[in-house]
C-alpha atoms as a PDB file:
ATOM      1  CA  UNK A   1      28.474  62.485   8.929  1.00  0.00           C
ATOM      2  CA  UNK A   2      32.188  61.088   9.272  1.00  0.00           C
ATOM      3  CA  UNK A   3      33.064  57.976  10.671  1.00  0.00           C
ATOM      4  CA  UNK A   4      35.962  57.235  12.260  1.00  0.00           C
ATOM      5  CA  UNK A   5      36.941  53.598  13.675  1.00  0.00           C
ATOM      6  CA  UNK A   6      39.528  52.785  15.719  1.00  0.00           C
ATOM      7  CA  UNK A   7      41.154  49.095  16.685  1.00  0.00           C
ATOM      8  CA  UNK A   8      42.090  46.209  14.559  1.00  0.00           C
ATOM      9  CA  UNK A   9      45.493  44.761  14.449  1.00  0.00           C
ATOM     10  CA  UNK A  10      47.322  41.466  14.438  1.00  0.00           C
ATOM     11  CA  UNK A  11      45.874  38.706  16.997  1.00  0.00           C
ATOM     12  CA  UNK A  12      46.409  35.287  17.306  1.00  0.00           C
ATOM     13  CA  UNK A  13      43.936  32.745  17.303  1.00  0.00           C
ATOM     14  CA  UNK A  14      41.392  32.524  20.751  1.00  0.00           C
ATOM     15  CA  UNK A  15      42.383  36.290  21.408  1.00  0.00           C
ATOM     16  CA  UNK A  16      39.920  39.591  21.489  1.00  0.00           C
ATOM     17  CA  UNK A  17      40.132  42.775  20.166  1.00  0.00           C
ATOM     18  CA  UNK A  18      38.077  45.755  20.514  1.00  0.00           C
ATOM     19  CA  UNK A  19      36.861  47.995  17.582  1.00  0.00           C
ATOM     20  CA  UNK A  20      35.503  51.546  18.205  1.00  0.00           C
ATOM     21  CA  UNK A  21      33.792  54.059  15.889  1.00  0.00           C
ATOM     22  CA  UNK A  22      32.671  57.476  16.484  1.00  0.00           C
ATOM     23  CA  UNK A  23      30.362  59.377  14.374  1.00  0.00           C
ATOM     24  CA  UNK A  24      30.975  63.422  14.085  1.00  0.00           C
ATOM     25  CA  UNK A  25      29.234  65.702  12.199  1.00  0.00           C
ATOM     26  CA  UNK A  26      25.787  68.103  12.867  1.00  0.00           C
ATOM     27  CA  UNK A  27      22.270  68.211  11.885  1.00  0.00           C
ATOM     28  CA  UNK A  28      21.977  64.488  11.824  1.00  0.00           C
ATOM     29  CA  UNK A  29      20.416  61.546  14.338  1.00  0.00           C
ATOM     30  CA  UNK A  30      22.192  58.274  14.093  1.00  0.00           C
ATOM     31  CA  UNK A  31      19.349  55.889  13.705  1.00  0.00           C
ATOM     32  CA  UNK A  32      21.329  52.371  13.154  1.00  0.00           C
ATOM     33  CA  UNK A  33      25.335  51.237  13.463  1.00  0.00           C
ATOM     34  CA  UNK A  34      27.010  48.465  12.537  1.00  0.00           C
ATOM     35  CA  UNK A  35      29.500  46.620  11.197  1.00  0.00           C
ATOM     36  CA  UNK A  36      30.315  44.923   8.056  1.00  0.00           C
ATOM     37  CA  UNK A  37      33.467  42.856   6.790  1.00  0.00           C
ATOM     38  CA  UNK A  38      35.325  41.979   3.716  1.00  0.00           C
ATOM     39  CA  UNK A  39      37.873  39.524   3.331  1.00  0.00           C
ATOM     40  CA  UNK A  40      40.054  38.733   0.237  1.00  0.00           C
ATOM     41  CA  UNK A  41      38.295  36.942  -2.317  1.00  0.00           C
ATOM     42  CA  UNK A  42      34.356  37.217  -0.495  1.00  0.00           C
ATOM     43  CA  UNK A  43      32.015  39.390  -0.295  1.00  0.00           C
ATOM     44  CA  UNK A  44      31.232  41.837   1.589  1.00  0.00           C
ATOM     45  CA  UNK A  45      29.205  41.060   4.792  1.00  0.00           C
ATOM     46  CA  UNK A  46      27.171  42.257   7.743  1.00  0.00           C
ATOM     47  CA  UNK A  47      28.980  41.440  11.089  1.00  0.00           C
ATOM     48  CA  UNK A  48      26.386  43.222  13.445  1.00  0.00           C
ATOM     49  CA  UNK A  49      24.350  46.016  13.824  1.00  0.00           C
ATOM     50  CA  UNK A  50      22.409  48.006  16.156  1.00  0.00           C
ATOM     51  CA  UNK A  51      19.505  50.617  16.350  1.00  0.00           C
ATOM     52  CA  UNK A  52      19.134  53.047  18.507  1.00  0.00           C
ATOM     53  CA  UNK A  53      16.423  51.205  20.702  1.00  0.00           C
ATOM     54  CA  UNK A  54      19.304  48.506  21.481  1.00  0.00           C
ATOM     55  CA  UNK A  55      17.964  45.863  18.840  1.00  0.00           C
ATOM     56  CA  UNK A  56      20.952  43.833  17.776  1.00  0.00           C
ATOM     57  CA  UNK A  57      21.692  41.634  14.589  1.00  0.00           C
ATOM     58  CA  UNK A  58      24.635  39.068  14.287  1.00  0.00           C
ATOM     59  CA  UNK A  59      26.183  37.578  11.128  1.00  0.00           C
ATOM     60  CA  UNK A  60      25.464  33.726  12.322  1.00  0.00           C
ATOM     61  CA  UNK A  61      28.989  33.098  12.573  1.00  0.00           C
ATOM     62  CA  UNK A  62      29.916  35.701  15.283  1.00  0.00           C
ATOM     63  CA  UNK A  63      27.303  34.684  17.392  1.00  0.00           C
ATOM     64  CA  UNK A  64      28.439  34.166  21.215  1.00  0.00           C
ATOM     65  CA  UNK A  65      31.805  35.580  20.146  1.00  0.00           C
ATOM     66  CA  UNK A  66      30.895  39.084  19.065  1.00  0.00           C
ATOM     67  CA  UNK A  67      29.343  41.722  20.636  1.00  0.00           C
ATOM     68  CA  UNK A  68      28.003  45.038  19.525  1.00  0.00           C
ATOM     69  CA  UNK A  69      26.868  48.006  22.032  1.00  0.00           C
ATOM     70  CA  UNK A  70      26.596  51.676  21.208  1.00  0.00           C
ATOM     71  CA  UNK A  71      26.306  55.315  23.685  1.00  0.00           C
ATOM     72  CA  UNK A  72      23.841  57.159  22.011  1.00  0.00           C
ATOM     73  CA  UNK A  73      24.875  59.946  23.359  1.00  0.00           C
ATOM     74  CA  UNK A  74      28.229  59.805  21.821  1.00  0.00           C
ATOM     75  CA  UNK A  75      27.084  58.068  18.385  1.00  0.00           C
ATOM     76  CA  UNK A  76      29.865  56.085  18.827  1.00  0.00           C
ATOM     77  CA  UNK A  77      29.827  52.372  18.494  1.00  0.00           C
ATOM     78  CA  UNK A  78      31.821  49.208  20.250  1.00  0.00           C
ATOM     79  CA  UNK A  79      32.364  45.815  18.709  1.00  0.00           C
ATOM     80  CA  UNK A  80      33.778  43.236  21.406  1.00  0.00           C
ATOM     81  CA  UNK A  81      35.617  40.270  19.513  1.00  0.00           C
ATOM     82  CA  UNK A  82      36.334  37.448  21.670  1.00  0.00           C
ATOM     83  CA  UNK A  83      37.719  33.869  20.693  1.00  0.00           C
ATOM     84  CA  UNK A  84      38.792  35.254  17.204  1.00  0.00           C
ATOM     85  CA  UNK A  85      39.642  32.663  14.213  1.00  0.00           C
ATOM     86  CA  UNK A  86      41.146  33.114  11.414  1.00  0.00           C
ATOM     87  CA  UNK A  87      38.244  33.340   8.994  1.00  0.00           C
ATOM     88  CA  UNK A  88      37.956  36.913  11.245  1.00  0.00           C
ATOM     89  CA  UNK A  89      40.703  38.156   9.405  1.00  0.00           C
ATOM     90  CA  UNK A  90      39.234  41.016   7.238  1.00  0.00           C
ATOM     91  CA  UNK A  91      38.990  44.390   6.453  1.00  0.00           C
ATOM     92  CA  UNK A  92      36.120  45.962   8.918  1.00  0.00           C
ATOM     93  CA  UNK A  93      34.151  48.791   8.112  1.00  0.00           C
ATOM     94  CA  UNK A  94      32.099  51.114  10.400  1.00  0.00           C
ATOM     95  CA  UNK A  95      28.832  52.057   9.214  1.00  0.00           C
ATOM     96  CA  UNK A  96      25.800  54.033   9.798  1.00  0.00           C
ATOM     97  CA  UNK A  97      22.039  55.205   8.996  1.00  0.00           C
ATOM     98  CA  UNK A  98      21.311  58.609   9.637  1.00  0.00           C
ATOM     99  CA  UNK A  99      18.635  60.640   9.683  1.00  0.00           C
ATOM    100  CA  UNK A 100      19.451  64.369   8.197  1.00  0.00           C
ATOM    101  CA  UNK A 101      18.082  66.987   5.556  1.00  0.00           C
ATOM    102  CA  UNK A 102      14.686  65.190   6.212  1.00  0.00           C
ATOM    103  CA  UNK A 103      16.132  61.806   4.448  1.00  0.00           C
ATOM    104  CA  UNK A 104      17.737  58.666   5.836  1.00  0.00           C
ATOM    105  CA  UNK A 105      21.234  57.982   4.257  1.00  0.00           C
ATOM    106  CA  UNK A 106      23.994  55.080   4.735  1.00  0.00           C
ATOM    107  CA  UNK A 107      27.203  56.445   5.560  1.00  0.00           C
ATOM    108  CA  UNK A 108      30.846  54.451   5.688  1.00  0.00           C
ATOM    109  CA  UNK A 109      34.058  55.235   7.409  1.00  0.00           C
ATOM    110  CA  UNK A 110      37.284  53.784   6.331  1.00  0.00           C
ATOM    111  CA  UNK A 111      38.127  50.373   6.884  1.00  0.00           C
ATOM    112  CA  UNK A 112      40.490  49.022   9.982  1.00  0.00           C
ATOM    113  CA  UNK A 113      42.623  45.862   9.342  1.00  0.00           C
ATOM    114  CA  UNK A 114      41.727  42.266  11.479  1.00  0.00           C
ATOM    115  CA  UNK A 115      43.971  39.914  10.980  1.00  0.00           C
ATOM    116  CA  UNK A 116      43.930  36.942  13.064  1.00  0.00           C
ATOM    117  CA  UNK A 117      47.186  34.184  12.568  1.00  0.00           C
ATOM    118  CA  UNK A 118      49.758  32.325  14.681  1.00  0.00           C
END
């Protein structure tokens, strides 16, 4: 499975941006995407995530700005970012769980750039 994400860029503070990942491959079911962040100096963190029935999860601070959604039919993934601050500003990483070769695995795509300033 490959990931590829799209988006990210420079925003200033209060704006949006869109991210975008699409999952390629064969023999393999998506079962969860999501999204996870890491800025300089922190750890790594979960910014949302979704299964396949629609069941979301939000890192507490992205809650009522984020939003994740997903077409199953195109294992590809959205992340909505509204009213962005600059604690946003990180690198964000596309991931999924996949079902394939009669295992589950994790899979990452390479990271996309955030950075919210004035």
């Amino acid at each position: 499975v490959q990931l590829q994400a799209y988006g990210g860029g420079l925003v200033q503070p209060g704006g949006s941006l869109r991210l975008s990942c699409a999952a390629s491959g064969s023999g393999f079911s998506i079962v969860a995407m999501g999204w996870y962040r890491q800025a300089p100096g922190k750890q790594r963190e979960l910014v949302a995530s979704i299964s396949s029935g629609g069941h979301t999860n939000y890192e507490d601070s992205v809650k009522g700005r984020f939003t994740i959604s997903r077409d199953n039919a195109k294992n590809t993934v959205l992340l909505q970012m509204n009213s962005l601050k600059p604690e946003d500003t990180a690198i964000y990483h596309c991931t999924a769980e996949a079902y394939s070769n009669s295992a589950y695995h994790d899979y990452w795509g390479q990271g996309t750039l955030v950075t919210v300033s004035s």
